[in-house]
N, C-alpha and C. Protein backbone atom coordinates (compact mmCIF):
# COMPACT_ATOMS: atom_id res chain seq x y z
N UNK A 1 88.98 93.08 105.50
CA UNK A 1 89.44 91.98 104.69
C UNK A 1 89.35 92.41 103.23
N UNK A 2 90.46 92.62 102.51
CA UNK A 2 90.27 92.79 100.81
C UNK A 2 90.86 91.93 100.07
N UNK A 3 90.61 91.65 99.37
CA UNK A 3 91.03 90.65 98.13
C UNK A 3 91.49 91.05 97.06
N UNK A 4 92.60 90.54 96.54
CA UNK A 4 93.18 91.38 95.43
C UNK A 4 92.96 90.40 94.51
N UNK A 5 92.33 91.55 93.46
CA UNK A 5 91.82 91.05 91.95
C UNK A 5 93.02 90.22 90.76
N UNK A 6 92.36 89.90 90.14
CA UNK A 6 93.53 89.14 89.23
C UNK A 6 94.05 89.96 88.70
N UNK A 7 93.68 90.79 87.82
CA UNK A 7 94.59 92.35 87.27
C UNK A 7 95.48 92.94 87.88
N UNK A 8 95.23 93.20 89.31
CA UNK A 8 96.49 93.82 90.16
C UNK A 8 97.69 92.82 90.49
N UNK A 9 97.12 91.61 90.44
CA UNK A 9 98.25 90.47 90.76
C UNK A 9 98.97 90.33 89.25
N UNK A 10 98.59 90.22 88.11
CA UNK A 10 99.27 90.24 86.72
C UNK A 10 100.12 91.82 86.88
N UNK A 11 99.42 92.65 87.59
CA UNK A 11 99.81 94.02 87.05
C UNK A 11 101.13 94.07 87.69
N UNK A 12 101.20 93.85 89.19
CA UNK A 12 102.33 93.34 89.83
C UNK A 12 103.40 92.55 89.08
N UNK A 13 103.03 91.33 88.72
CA UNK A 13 103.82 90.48 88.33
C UNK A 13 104.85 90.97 86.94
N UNK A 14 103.66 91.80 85.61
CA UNK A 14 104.45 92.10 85.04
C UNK A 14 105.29 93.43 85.23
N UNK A 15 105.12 94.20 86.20
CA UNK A 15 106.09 95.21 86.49
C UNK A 15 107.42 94.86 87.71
N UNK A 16 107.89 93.83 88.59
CA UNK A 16 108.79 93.38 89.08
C UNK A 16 109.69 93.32 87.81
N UNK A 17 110.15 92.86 87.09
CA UNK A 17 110.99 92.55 86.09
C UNK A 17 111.30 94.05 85.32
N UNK A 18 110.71 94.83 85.59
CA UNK A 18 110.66 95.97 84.55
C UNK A 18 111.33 96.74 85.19
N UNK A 19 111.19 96.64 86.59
CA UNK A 19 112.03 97.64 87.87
C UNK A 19 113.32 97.10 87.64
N UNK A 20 113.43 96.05 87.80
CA UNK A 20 115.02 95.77 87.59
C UNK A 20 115.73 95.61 86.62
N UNK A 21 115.14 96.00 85.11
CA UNK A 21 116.01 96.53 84.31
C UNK A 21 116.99 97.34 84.78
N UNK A 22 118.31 97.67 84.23
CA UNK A 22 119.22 97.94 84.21
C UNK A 22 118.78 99.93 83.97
N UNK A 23 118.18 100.13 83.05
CA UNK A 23 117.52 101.15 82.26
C UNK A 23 116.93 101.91 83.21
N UNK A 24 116.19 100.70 83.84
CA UNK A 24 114.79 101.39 84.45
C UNK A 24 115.24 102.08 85.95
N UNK A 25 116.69 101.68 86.23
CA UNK A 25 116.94 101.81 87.38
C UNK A 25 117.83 102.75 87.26
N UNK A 26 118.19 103.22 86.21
CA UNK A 26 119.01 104.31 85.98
C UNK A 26 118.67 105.53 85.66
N UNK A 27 117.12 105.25 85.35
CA UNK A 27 116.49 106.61 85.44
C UNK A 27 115.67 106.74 86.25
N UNK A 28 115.21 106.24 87.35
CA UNK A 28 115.04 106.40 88.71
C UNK A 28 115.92 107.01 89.71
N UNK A 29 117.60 106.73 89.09
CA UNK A 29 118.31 107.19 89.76
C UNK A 29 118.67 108.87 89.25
N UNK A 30 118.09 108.71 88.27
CA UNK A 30 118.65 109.93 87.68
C UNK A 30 117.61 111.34 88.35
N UNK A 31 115.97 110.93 88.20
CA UNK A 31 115.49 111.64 88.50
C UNK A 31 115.32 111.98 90.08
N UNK A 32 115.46 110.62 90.34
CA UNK A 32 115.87 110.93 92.03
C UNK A 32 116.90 112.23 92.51
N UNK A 33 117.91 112.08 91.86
CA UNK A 33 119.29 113.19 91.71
C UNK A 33 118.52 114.66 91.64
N UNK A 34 117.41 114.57 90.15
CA UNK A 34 117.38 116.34 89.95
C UNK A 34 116.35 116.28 91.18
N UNK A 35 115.31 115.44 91.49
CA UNK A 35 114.64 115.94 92.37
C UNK A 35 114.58 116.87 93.48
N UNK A 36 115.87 115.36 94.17
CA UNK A 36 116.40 115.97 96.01
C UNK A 36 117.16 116.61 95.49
N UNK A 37 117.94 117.24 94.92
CA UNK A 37 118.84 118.12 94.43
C UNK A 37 118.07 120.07 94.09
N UNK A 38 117.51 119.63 93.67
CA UNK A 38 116.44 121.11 93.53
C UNK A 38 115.34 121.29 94.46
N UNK A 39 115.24 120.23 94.67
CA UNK A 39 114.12 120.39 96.31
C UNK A 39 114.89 121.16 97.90
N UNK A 40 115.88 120.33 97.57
CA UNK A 40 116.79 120.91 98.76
C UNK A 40 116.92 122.44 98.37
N UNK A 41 117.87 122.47 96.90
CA UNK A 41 117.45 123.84 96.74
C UNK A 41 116.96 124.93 96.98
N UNK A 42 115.41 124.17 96.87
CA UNK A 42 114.08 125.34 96.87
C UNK A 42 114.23 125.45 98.51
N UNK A 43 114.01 124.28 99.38
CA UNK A 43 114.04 124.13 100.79
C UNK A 43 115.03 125.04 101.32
N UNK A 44 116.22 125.52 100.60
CA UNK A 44 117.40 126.48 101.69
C UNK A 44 116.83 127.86 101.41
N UNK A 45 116.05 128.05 100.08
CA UNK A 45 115.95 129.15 99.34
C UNK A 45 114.69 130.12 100.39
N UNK A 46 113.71 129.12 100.52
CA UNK A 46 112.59 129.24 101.34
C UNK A 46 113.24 129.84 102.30
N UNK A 47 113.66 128.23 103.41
CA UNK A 47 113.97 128.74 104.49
C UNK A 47 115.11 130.00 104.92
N UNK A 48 115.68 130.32 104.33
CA UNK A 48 116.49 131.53 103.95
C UNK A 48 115.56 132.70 104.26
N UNK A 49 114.08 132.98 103.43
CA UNK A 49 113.92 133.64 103.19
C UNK A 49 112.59 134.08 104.55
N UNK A 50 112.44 133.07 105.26
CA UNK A 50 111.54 132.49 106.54
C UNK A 50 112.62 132.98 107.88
N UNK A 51 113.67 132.57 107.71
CA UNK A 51 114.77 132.64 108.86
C UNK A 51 115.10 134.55 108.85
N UNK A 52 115.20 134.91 107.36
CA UNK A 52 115.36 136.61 107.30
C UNK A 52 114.31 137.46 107.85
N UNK A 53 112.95 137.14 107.88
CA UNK A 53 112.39 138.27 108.14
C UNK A 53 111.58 137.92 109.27
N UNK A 54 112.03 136.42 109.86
CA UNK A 54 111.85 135.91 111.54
C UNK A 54 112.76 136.82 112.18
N UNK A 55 113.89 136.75 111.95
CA UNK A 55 114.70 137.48 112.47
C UNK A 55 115.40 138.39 112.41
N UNK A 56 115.66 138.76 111.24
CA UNK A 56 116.22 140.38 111.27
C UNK A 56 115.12 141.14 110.06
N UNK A 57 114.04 141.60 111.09
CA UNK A 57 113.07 142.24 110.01
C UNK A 57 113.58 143.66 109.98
N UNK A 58 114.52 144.28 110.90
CA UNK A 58 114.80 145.46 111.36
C UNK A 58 115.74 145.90 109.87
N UNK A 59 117.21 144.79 110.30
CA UNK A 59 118.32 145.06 108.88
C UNK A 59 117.61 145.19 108.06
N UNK A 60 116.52 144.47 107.58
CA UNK A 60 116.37 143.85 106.25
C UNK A 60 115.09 145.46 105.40
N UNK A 61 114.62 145.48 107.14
CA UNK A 61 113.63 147.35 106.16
C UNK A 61 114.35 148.25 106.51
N UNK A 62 115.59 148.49 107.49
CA UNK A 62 116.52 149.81 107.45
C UNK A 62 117.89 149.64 106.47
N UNK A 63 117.70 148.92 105.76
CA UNK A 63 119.18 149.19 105.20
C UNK A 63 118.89 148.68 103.67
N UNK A 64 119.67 149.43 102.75
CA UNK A 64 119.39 149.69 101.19
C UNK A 64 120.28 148.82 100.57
N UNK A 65 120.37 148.25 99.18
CA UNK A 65 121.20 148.48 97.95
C UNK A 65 120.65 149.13 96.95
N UNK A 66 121.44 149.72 96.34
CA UNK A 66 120.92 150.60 95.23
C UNK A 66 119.56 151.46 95.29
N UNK A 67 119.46 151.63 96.92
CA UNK A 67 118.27 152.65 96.95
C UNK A 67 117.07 151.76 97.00
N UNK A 68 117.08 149.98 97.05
CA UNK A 68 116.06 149.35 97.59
C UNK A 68 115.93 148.30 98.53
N UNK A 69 114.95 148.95 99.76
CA UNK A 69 115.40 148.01 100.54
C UNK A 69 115.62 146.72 100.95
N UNK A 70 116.27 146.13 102.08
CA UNK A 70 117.17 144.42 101.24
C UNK A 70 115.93 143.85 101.39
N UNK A 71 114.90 144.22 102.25
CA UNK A 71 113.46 142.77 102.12
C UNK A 71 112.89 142.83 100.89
N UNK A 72 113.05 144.30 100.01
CA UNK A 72 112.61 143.81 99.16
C UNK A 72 112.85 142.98 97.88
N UNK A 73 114.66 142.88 98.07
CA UNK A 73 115.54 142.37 97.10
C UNK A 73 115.44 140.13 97.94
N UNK A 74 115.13 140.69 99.27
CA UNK A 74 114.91 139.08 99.57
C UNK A 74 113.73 138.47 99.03
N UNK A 75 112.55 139.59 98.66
CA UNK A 75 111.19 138.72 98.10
C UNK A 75 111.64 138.91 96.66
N UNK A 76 112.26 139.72 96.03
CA UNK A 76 112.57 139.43 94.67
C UNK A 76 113.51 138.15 94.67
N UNK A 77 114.59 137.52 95.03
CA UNK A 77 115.40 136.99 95.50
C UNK A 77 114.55 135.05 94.98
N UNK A 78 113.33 135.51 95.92
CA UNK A 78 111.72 133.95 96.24
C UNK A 78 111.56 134.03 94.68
N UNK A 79 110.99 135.12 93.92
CA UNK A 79 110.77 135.17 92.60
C UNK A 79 111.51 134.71 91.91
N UNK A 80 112.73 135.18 91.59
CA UNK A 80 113.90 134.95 90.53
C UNK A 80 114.18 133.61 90.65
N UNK A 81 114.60 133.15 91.94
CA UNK A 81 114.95 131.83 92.19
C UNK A 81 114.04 130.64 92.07
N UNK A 82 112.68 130.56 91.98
CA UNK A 82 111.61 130.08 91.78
C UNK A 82 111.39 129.45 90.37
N UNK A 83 111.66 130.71 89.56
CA UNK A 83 112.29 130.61 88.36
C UNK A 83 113.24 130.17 87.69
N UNK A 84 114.45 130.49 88.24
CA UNK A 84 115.95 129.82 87.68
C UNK A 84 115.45 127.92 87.91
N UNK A 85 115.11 127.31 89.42
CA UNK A 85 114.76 126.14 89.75
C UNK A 85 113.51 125.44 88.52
N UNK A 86 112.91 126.36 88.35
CA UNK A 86 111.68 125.54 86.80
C UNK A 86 112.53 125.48 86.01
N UNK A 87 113.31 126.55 85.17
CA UNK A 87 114.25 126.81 84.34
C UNK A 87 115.06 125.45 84.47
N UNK A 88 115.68 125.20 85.33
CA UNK A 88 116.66 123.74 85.75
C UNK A 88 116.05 122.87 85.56
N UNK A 89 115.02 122.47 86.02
CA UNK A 89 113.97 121.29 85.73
C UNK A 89 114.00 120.84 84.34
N UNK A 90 113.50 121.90 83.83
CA UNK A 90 113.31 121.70 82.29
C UNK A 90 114.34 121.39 81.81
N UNK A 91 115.26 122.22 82.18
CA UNK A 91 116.10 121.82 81.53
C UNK A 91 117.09 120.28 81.54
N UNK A 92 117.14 120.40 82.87
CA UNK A 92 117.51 119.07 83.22
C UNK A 92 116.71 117.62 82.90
N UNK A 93 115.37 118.06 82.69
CA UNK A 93 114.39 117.00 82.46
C UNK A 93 114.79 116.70 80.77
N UNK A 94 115.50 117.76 79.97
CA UNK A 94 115.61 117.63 78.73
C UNK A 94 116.86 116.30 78.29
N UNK A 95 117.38 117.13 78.96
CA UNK A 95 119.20 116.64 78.95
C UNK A 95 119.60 115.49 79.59
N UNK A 96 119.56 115.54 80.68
CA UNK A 96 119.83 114.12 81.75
C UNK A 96 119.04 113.32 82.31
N UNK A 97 117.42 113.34 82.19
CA UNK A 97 116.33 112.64 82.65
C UNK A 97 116.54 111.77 81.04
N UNK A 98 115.36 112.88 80.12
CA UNK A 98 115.08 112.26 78.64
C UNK A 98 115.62 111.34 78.77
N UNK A 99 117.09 111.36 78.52
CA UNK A 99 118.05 110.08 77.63
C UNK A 99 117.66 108.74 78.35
N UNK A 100 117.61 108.79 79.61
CA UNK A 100 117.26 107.53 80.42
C UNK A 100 116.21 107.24 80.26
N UNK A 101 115.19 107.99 80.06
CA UNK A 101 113.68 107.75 79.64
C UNK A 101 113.64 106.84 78.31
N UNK A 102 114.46 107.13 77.24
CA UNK A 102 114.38 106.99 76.17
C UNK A 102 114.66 105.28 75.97
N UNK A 103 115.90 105.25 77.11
CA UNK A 103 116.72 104.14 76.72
C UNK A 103 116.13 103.13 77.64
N UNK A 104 115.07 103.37 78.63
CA UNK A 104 114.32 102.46 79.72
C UNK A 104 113.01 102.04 78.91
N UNK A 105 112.69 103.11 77.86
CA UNK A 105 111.52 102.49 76.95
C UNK A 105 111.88 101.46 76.08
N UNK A 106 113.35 101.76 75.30
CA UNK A 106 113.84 101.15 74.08
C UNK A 106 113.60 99.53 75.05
N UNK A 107 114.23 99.32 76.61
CA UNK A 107 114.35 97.84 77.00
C UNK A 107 113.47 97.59 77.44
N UNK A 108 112.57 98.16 77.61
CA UNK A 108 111.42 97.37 78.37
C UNK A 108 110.49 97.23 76.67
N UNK A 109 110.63 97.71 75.68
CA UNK A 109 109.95 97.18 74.19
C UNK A 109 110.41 96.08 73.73
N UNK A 110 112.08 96.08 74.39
CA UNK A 110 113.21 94.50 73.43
C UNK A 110 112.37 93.90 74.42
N UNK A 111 112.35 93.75 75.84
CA UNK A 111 112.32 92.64 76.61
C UNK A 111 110.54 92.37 76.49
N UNK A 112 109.82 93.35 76.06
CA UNK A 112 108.44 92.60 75.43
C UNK A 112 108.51 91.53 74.53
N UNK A 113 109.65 92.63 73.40
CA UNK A 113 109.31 91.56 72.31
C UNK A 113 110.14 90.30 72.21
N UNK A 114 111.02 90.25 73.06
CA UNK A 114 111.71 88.71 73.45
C UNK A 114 110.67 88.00 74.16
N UNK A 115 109.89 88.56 75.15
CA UNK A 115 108.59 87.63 75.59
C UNK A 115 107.68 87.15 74.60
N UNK A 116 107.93 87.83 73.30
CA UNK A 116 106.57 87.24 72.58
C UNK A 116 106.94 86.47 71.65
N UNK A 117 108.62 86.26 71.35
CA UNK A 117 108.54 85.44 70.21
C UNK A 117 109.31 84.30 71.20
């Protein structure tokens, strides 16, 4: 049996209204996007690299490019790409998250200060 305190019931109350800003829901949607979008990413990148040396460990240590062999261009492959995906983040967190961030703060400050006067 728990009882919920008065703070969590205000805390509730004043965040319903804040979710359904217009703002607030647009950068939920936004980050939702880079999330599953680079997660999946990482998820094919992985499993790519899980599915290669489950199963063709043979191709992957008998056969070359440029004189190195391909498992080792598939674990460079985990590295680089690991990288490019932070690289995106950031970047994306700069460019197309920010702005929604920016503009979900600006309304949830008007719609304070319309509550207070």
């Amino acid at each position: 049996m728990t009882t919920e305190s008065p703070t969590t019931a205000a805390s509730a109350a004043v965040w319903s209204p804040i979710l359904a800003l217009p703002e607030f829901v647009e950068l939920r949607r936004r980050r939702r996007a880079v999330t599953t979008g680079l997660g999946l990413i990482a998820t094919v990148l992985f499993s790519g690299f899980l599915v290669g040396f489950a199963f063709f460990p043979e191709p992957l240590g008998n056969n070359t490019a440029f004189g190195i062999p391909l498992s080792l261009w598939v674990v460079f492959s985990q590295f680089a790409g690991t990288w490019v995906l932070v690289y995106a983040y950031f970047r994306l967190s700069r460019t197309f998250i920010q702005p929604a961030a920016d503009a979900a703060v600006r309304a949830i400050a008007q719609r304070d200060q319309e509550r207070a006067s």
